[in-house]
N, C-alpha and C. Protein backbone atom coordinates (compact mmCIF):
# COMPACT_ATOMS: atom_id res chain seq x y z
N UNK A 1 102.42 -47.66 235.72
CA UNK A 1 102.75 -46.40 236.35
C UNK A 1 104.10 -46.52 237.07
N UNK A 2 105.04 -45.27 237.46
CA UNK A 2 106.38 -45.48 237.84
C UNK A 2 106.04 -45.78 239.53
N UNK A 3 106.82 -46.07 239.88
CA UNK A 3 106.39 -46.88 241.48
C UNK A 3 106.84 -45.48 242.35
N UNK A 4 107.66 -44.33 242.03
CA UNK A 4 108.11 -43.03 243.13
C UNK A 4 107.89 -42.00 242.33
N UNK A 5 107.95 -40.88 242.82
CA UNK A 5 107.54 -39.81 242.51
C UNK A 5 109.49 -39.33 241.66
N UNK A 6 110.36 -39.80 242.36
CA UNK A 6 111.58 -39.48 241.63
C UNK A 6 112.76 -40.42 242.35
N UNK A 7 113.75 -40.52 241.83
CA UNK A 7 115.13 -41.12 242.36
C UNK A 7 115.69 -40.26 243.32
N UNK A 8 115.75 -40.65 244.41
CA UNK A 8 116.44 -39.89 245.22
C UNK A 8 118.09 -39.72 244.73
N UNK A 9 118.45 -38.88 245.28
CA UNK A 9 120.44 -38.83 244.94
C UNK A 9 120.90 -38.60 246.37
N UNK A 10 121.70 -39.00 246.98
CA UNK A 10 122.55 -39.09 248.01
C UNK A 10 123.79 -38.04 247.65
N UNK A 11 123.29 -36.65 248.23
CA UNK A 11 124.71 -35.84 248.78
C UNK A 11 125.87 -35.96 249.26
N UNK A 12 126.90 -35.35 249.25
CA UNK A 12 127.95 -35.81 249.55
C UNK A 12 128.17 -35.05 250.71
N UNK A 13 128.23 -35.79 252.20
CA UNK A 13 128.15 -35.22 253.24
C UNK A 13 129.11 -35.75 254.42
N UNK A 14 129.41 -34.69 255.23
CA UNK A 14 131.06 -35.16 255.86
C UNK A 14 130.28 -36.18 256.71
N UNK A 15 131.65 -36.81 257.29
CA UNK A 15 131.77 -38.28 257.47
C UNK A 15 131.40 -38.04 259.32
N UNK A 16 130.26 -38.59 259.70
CA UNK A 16 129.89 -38.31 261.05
C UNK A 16 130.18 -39.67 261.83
N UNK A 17 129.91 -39.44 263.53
CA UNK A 17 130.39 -40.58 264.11
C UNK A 17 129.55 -41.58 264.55
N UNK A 18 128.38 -41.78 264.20
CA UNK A 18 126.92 -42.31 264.32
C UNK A 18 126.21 -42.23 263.01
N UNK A 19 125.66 -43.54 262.55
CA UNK A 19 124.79 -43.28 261.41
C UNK A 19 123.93 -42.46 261.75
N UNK A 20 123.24 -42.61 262.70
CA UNK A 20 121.72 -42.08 263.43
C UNK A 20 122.30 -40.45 262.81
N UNK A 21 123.18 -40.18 263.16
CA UNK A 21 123.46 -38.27 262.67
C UNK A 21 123.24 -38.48 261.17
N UNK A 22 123.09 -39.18 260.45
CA UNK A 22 123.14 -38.68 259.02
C UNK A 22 121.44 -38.86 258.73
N UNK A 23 120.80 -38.86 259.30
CA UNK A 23 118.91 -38.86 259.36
C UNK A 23 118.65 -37.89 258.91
N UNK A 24 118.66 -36.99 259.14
CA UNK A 24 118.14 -35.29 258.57
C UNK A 24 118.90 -35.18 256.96
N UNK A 25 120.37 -35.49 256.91
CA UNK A 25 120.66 -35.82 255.32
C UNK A 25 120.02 -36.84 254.77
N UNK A 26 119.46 -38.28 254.64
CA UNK A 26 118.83 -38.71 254.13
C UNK A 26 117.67 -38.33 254.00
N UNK A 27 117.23 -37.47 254.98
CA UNK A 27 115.31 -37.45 254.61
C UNK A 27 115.28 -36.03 253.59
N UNK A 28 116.26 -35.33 253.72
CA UNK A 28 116.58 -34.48 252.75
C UNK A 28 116.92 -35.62 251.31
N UNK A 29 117.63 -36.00 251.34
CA UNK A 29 118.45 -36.22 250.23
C UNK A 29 117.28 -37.69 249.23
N UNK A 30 115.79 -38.19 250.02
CA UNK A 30 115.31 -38.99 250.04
C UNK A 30 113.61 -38.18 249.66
N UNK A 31 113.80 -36.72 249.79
CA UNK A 31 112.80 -36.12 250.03
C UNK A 31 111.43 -37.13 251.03
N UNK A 32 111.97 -36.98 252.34
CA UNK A 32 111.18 -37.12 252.89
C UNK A 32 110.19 -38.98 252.88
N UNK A 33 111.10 -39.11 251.59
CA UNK A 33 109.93 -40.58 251.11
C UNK A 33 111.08 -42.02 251.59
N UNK A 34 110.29 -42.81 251.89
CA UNK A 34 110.96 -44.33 251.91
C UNK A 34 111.72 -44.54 251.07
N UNK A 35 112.69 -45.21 250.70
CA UNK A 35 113.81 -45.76 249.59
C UNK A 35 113.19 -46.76 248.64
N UNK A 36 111.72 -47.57 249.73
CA UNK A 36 111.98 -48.78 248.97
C UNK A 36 110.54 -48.29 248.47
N UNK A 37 109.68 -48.21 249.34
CA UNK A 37 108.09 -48.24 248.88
C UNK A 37 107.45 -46.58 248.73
N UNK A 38 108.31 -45.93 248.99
CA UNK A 38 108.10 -44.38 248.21
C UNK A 38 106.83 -43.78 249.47
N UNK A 39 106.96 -44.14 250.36
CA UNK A 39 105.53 -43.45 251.33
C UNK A 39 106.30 -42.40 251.94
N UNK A 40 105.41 -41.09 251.64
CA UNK A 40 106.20 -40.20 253.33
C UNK A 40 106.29 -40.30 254.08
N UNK A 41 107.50 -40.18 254.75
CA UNK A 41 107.40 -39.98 256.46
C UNK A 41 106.48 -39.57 257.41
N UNK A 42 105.39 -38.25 256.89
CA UNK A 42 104.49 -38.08 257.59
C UNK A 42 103.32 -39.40 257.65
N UNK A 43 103.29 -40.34 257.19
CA UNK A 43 102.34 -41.16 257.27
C UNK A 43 102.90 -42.37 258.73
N UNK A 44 103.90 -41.67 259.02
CA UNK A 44 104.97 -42.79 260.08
C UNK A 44 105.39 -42.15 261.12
N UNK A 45 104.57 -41.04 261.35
CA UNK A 45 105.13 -39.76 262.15
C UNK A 45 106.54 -38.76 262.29
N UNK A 46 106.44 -38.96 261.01
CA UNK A 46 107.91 -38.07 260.40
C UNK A 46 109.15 -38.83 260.82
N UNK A 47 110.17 -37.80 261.05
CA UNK A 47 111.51 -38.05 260.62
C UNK A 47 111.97 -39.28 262.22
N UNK A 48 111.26 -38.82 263.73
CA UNK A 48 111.16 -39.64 264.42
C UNK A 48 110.58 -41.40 264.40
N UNK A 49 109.58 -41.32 263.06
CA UNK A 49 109.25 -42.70 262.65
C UNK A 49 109.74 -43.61 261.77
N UNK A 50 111.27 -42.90 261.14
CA UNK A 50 111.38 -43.39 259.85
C UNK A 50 112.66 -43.71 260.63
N UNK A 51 113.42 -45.26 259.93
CA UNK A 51 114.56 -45.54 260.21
C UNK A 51 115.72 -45.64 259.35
N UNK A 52 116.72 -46.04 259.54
CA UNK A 52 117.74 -45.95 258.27
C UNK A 52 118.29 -47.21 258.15
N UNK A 53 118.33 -47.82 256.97
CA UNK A 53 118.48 -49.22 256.58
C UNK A 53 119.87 -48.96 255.96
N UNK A 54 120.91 -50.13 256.15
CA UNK A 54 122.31 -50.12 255.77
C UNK A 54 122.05 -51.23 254.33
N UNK A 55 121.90 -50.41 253.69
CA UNK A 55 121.87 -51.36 252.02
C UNK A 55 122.52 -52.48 252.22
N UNK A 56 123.99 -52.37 252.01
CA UNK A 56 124.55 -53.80 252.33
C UNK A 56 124.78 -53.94 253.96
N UNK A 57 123.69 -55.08 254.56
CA UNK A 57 123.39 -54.76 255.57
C UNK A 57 124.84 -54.58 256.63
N UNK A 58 124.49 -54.09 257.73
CA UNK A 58 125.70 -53.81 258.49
C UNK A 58 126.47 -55.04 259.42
N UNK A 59 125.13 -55.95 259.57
CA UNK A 59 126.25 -57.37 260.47
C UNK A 59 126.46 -57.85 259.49
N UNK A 60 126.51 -58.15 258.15
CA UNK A 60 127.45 -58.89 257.14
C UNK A 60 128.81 -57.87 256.68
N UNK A 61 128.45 -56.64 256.84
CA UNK A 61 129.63 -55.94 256.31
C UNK A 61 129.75 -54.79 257.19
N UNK A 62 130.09 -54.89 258.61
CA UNK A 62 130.59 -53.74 259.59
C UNK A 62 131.10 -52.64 259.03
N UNK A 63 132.21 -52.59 258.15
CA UNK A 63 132.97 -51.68 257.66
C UNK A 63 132.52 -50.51 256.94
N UNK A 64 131.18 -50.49 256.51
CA UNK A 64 130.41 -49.90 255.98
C UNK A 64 129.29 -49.23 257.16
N UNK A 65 128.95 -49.44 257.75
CA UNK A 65 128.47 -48.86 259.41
C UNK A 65 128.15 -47.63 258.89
N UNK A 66 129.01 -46.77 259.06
CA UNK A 66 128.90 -45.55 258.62
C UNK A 66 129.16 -44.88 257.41
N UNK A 67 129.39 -45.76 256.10
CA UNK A 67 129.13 -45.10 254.91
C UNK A 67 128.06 -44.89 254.22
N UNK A 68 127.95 -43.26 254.29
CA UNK A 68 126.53 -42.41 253.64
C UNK A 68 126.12 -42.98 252.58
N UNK A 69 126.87 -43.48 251.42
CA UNK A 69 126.44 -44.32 249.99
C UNK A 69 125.84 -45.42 250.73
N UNK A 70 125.49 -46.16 251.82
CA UNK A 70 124.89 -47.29 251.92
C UNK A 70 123.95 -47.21 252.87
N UNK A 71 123.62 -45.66 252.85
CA UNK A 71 122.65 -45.89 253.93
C UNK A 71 121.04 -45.45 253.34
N UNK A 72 119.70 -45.80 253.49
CA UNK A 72 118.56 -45.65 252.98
C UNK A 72 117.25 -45.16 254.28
N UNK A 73 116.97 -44.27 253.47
CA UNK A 73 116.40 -43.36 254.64
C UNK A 73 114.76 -44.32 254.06
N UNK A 74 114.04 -44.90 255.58
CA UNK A 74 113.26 -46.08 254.97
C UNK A 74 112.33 -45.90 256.08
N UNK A 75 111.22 -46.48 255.43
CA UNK A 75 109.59 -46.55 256.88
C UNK A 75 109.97 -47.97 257.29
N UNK A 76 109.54 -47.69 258.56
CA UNK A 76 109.85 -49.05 259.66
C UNK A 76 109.32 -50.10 258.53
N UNK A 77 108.15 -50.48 258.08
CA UNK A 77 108.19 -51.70 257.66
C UNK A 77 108.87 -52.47 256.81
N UNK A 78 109.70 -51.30 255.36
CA UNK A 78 110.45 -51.50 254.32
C UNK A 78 111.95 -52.32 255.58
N UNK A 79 112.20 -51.09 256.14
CA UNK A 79 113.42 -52.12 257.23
C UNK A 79 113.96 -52.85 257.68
N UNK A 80 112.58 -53.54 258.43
CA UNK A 80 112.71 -54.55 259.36
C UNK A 80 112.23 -55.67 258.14
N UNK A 81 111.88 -55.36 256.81
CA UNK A 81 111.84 -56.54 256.44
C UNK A 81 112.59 -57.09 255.37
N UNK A 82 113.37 -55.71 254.98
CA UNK A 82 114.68 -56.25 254.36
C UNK A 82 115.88 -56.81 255.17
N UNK A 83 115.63 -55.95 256.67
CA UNK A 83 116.41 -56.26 257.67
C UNK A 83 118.21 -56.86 257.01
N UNK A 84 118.49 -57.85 257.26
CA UNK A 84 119.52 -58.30 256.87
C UNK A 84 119.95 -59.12 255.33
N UNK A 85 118.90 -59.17 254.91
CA UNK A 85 119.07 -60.12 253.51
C UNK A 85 120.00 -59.71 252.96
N UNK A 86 120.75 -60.55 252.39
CA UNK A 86 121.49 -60.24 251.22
C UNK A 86 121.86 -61.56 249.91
N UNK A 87 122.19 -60.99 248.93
CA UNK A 87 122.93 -62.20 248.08
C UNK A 87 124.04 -62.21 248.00
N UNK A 88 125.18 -62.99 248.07
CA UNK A 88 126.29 -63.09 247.57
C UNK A 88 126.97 -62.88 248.91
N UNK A 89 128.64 -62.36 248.76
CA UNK A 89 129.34 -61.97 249.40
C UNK A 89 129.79 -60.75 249.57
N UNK A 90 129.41 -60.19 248.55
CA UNK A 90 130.10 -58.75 248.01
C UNK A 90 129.39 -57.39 248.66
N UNK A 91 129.93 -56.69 249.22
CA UNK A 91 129.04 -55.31 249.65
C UNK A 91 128.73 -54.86 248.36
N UNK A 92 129.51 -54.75 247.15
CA UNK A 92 129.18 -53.73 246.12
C UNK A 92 128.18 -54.67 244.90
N UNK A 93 127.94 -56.05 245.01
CA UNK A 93 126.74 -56.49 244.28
C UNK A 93 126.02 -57.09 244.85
N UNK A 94 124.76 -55.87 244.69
CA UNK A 94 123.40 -56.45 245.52
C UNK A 94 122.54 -57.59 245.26
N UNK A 95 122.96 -58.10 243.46
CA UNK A 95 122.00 -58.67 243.30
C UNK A 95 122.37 -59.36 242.23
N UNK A 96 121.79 -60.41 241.84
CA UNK A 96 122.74 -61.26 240.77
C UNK A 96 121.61 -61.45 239.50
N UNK A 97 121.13 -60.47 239.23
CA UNK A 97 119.97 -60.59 238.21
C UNK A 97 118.67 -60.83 238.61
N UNK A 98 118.78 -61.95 239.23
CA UNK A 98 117.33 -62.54 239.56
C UNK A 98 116.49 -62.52 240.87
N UNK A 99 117.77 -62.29 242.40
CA UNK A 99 117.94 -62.51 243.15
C UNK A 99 118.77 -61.11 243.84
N UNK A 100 117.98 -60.56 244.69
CA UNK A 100 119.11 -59.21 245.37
C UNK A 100 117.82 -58.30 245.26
N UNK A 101 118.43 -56.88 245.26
CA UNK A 101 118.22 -55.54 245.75
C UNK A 101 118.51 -54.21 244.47
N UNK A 102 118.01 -53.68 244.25
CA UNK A 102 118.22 -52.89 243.91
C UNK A 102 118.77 -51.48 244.71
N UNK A 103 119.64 -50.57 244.65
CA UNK A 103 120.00 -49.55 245.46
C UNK A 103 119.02 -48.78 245.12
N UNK A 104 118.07 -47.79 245.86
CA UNK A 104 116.80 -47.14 245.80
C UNK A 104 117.31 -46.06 244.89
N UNK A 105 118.82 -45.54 245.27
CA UNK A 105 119.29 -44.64 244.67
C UNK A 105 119.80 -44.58 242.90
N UNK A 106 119.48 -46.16 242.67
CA UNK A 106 119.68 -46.03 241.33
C UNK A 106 118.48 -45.98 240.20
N UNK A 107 118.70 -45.65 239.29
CA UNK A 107 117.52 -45.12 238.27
C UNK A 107 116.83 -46.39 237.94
N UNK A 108 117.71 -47.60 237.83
CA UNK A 108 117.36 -49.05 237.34
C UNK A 108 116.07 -49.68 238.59
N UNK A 109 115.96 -49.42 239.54
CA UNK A 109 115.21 -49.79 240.10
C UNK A 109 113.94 -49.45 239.38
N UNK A 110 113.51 -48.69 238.57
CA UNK A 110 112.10 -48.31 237.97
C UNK A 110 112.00 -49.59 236.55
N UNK A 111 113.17 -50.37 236.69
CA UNK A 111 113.09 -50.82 235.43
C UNK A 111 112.84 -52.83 235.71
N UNK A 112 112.03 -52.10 237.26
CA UNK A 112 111.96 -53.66 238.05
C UNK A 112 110.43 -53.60 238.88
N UNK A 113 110.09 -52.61 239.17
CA UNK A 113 109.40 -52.40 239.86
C UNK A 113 108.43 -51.18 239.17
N UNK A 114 107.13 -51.40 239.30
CA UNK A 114 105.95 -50.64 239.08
C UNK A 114 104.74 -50.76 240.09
N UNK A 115 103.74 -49.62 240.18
CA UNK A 115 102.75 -49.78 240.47
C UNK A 115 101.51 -49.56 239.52
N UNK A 116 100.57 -50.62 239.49
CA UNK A 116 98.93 -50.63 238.90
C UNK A 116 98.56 -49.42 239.03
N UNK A 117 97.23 -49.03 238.81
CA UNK A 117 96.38 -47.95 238.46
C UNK A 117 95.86 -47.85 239.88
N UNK A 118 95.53 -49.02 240.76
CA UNK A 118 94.99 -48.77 242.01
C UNK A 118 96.35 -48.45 242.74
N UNK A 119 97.55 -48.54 242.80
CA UNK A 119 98.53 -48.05 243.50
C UNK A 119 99.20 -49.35 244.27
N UNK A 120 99.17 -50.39 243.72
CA UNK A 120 99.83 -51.88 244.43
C UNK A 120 100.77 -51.66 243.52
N UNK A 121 102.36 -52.23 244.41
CA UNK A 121 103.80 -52.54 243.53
C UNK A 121 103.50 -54.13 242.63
N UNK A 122 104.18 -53.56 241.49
CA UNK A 122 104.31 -55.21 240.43
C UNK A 122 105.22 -54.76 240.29
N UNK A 123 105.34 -56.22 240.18
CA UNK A 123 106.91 -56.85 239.59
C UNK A 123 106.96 -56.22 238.21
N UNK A 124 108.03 -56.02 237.46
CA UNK A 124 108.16 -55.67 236.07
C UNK A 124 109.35 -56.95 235.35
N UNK A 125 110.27 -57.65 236.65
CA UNK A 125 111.56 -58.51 236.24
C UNK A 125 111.00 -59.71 237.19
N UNK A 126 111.96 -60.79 237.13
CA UNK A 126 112.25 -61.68 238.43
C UNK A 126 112.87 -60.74 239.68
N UNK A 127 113.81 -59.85 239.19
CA UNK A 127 114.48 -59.44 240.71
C UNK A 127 113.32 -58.65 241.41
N UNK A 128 112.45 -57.78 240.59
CA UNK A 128 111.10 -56.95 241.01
C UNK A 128 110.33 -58.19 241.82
N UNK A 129 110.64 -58.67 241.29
CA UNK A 129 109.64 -60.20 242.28
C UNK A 129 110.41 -60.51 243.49
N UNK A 130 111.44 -60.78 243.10
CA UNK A 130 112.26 -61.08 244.63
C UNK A 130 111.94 -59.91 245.55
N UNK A 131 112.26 -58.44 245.33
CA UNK A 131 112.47 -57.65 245.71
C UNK A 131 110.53 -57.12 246.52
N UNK A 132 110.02 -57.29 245.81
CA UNK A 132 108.24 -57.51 246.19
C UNK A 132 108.08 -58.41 247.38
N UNK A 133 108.76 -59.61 247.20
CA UNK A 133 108.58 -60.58 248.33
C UNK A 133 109.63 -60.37 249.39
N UNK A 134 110.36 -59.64 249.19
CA UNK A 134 111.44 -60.06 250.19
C UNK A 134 111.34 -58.53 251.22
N UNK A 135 110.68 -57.49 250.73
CA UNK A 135 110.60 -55.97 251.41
C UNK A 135 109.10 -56.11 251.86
N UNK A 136 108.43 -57.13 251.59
CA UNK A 136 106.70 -57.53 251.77
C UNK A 136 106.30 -55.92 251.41
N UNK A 137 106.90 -56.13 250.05
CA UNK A 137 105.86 -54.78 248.99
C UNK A 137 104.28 -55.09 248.90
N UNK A 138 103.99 -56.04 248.75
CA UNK A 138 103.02 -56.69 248.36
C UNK A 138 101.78 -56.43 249.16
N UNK A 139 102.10 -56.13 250.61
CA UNK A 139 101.31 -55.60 251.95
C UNK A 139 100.27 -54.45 251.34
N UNK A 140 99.28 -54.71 251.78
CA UNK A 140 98.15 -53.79 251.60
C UNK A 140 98.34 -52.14 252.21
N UNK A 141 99.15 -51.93 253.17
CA UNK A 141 99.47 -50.71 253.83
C UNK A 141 100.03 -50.46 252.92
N UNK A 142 101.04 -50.41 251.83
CA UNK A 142 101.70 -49.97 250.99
C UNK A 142 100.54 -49.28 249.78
N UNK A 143 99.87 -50.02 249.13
CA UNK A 143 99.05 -49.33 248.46
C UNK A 143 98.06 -48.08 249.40
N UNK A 144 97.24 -48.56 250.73
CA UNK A 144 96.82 -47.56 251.11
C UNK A 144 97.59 -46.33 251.47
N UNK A 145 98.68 -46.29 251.41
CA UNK A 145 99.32 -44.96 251.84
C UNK A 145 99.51 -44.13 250.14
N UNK A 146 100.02 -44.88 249.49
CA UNK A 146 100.09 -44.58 247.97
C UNK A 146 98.95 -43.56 247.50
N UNK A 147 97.63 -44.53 248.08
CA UNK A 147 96.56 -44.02 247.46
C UNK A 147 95.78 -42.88 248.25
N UNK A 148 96.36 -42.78 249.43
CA UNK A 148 95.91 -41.41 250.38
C UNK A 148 96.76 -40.73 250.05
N UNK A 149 98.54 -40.70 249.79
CA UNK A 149 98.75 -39.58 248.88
C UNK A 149 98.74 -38.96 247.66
N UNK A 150 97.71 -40.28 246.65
CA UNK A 150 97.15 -39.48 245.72
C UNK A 150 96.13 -38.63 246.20
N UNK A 151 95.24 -39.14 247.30
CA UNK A 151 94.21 -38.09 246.86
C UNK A 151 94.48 -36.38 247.52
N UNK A 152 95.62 -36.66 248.49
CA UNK A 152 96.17 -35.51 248.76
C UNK A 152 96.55 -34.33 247.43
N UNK A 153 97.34 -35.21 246.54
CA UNK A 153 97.55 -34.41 245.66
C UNK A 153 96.40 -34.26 244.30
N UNK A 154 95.43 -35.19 244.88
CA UNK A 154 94.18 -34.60 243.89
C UNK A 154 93.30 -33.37 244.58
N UNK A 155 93.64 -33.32 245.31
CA UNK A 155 93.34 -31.88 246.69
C UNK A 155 94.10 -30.63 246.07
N UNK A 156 95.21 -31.08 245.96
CA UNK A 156 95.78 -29.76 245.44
C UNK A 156 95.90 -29.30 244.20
N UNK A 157 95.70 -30.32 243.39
CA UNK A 157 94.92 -29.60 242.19
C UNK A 157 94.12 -28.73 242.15
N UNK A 158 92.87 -29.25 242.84
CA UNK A 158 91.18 -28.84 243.22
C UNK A 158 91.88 -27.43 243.40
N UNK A 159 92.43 -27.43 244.79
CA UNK A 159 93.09 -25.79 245.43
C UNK A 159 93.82 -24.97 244.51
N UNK A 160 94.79 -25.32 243.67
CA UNK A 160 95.38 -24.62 242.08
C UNK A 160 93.86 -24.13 241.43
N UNK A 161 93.53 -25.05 240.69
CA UNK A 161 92.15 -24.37 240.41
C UNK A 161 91.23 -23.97 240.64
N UNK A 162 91.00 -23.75 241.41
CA UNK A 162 90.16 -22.93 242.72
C UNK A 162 90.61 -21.39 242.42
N UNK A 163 91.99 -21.48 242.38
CA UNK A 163 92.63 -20.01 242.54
C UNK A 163 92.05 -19.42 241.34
N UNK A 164 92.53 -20.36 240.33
CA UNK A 164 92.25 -19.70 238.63
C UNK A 164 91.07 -19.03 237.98
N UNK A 165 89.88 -19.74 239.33
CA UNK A 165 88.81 -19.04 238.57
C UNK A 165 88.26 -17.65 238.35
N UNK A 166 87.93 -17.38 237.60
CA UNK A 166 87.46 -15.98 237.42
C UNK A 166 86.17 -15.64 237.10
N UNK A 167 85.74 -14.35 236.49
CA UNK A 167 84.05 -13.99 236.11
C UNK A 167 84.23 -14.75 234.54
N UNK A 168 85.40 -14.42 233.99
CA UNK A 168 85.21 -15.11 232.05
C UNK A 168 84.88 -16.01 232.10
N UNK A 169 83.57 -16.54 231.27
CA UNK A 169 82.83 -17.24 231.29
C UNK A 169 83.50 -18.63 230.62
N UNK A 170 84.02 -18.31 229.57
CA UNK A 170 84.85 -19.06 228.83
C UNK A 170 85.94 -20.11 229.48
N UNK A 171 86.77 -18.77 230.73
CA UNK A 171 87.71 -19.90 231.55
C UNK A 171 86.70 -20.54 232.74
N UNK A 172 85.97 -20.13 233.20
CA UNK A 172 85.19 -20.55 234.13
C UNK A 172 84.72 -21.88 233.92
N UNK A 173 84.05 -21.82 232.59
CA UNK A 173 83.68 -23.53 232.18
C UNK A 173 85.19 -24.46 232.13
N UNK A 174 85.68 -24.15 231.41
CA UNK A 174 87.08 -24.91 231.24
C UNK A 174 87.22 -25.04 232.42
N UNK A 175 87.63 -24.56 233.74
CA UNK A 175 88.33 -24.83 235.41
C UNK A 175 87.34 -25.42 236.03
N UNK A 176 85.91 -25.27 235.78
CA UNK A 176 84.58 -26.21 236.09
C UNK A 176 85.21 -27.48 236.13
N UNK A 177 85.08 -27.58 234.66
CA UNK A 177 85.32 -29.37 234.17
C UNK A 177 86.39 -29.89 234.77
N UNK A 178 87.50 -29.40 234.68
CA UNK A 178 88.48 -30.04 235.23
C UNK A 178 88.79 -30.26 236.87
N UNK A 179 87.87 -29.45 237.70
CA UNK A 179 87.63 -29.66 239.07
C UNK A 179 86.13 -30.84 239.17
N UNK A 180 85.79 -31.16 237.96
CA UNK A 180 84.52 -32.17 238.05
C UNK A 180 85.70 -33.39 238.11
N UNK A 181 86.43 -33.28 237.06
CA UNK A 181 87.31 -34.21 236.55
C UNK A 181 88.42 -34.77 237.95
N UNK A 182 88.66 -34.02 238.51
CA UNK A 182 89.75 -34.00 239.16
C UNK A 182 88.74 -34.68 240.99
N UNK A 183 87.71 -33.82 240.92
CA UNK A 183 86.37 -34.88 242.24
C UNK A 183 86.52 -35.97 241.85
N UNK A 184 86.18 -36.65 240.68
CA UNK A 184 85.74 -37.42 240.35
C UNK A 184 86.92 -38.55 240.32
N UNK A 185 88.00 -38.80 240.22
CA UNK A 185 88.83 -39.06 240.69
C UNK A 185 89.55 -39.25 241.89
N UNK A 186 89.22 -38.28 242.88
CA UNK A 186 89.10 -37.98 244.13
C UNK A 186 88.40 -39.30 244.88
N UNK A 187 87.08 -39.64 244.20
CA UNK A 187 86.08 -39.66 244.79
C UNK A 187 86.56 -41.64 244.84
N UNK A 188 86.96 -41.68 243.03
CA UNK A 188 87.50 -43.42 242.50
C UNK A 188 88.88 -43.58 243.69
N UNK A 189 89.52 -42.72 243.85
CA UNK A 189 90.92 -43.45 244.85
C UNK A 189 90.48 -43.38 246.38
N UNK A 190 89.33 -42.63 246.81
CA UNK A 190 88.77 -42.78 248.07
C UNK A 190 87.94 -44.19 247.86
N UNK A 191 86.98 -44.29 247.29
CA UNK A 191 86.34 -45.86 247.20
C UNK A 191 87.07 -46.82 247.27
N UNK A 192 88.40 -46.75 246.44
CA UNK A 192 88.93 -48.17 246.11
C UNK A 192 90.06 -48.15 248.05
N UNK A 193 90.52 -47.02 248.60
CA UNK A 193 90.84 -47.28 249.94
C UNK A 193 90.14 -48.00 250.76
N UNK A 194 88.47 -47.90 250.19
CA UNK A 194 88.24 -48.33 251.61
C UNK A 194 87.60 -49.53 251.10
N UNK A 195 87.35 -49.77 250.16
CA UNK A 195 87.22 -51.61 249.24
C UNK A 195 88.56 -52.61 249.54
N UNK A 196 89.46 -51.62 249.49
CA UNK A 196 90.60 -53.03 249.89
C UNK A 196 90.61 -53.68 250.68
């Protein structure tokens, strides 16, 4: 399964005098989700819980402080535990194949990183491995948030079809099944939360 719901893209937004001001553009431009481990902000108490991580971190490369391309709108734990790592010397290569980072903002990160059927990140490369161990993807809070916002959005299915039903007997069975289908599912990502 793909590990985010989509690639974020970073807007092009004037040049402010504090990173901290560019927060409301990243959680926009991030929809709201972590860079690294894809959880919403509301699970961190929104936009006040979420922090902003300097890709190539900022005490190896000051000069970058305030450039919007390097900044990652991220949940405290993704943060503090990429905190400063880096490989190499270079602000502009994160990663040397095996070893580094992927920019959240690029599409290639899906081509390193996955999540299982229960909602835990795997590795897909070596760098997906580095990158697993080194952001402590691997943490059990990461899947439980995953898997409470599936069942959120197995909720809103239920509520879509809810709407659809009618007296025709014909669609009635059909929107039946698929709200059996859709509990029932509900019911497998609530069990396996509280088994972990």
């Amino acid at each position: 399964m793909v590990l985010r719901k989509g690639v974020p893209v970073r807007s092009i937004v004037a040049t402010k005098k504090s990173y901290r001001a560019y927060k409301e553009d990243l959680r926009r431009d991030f929809a709201n989700r972590c860079g690294y481990c894809d959880a919403l902000d509301e699970f961190f108490g929104g936009i006040r819980g979420y922090q902003i991580d300097h890709f190539a971190p900022k005490s190896l490369f000051p000069e970058w402080l305030l450039e919007y391309r390097n900044l990652v709108y991220s949940c405290p734990f993704c943060n503090r535990a990429k905190s400063n790592k880096w490989v190499g010397n270079e602000k502009t290569v994160p990663n040397d194949g095996s070893n580094g980072f992927v920019d959240p903002c690029d599409p290639d990160l899906d081509n390193h990183l996955e999540r299982d059927k229960h909602g835990r990140i795997c590795p897909k490369t070596n760098l997906g491995r580095y990158m697993i161990t080194n952001l402590n993807l691997s943490l059990i809070r990461h899947q439980f948030v995953w898997q409470t916002q599936k069942m959120d959005e197995l909720l809103g299915e239920l509520l879509v079809l809810q709407e659809r039903l009618s007296d025709d007997t014909e669609h009635y069975r059909a929107v039946l099944e698929e709200i059996v289908r859709v509990t029932r599912e509900y019911r497998e990502y609530r069990r396996r939360a509280f088994e972990a």
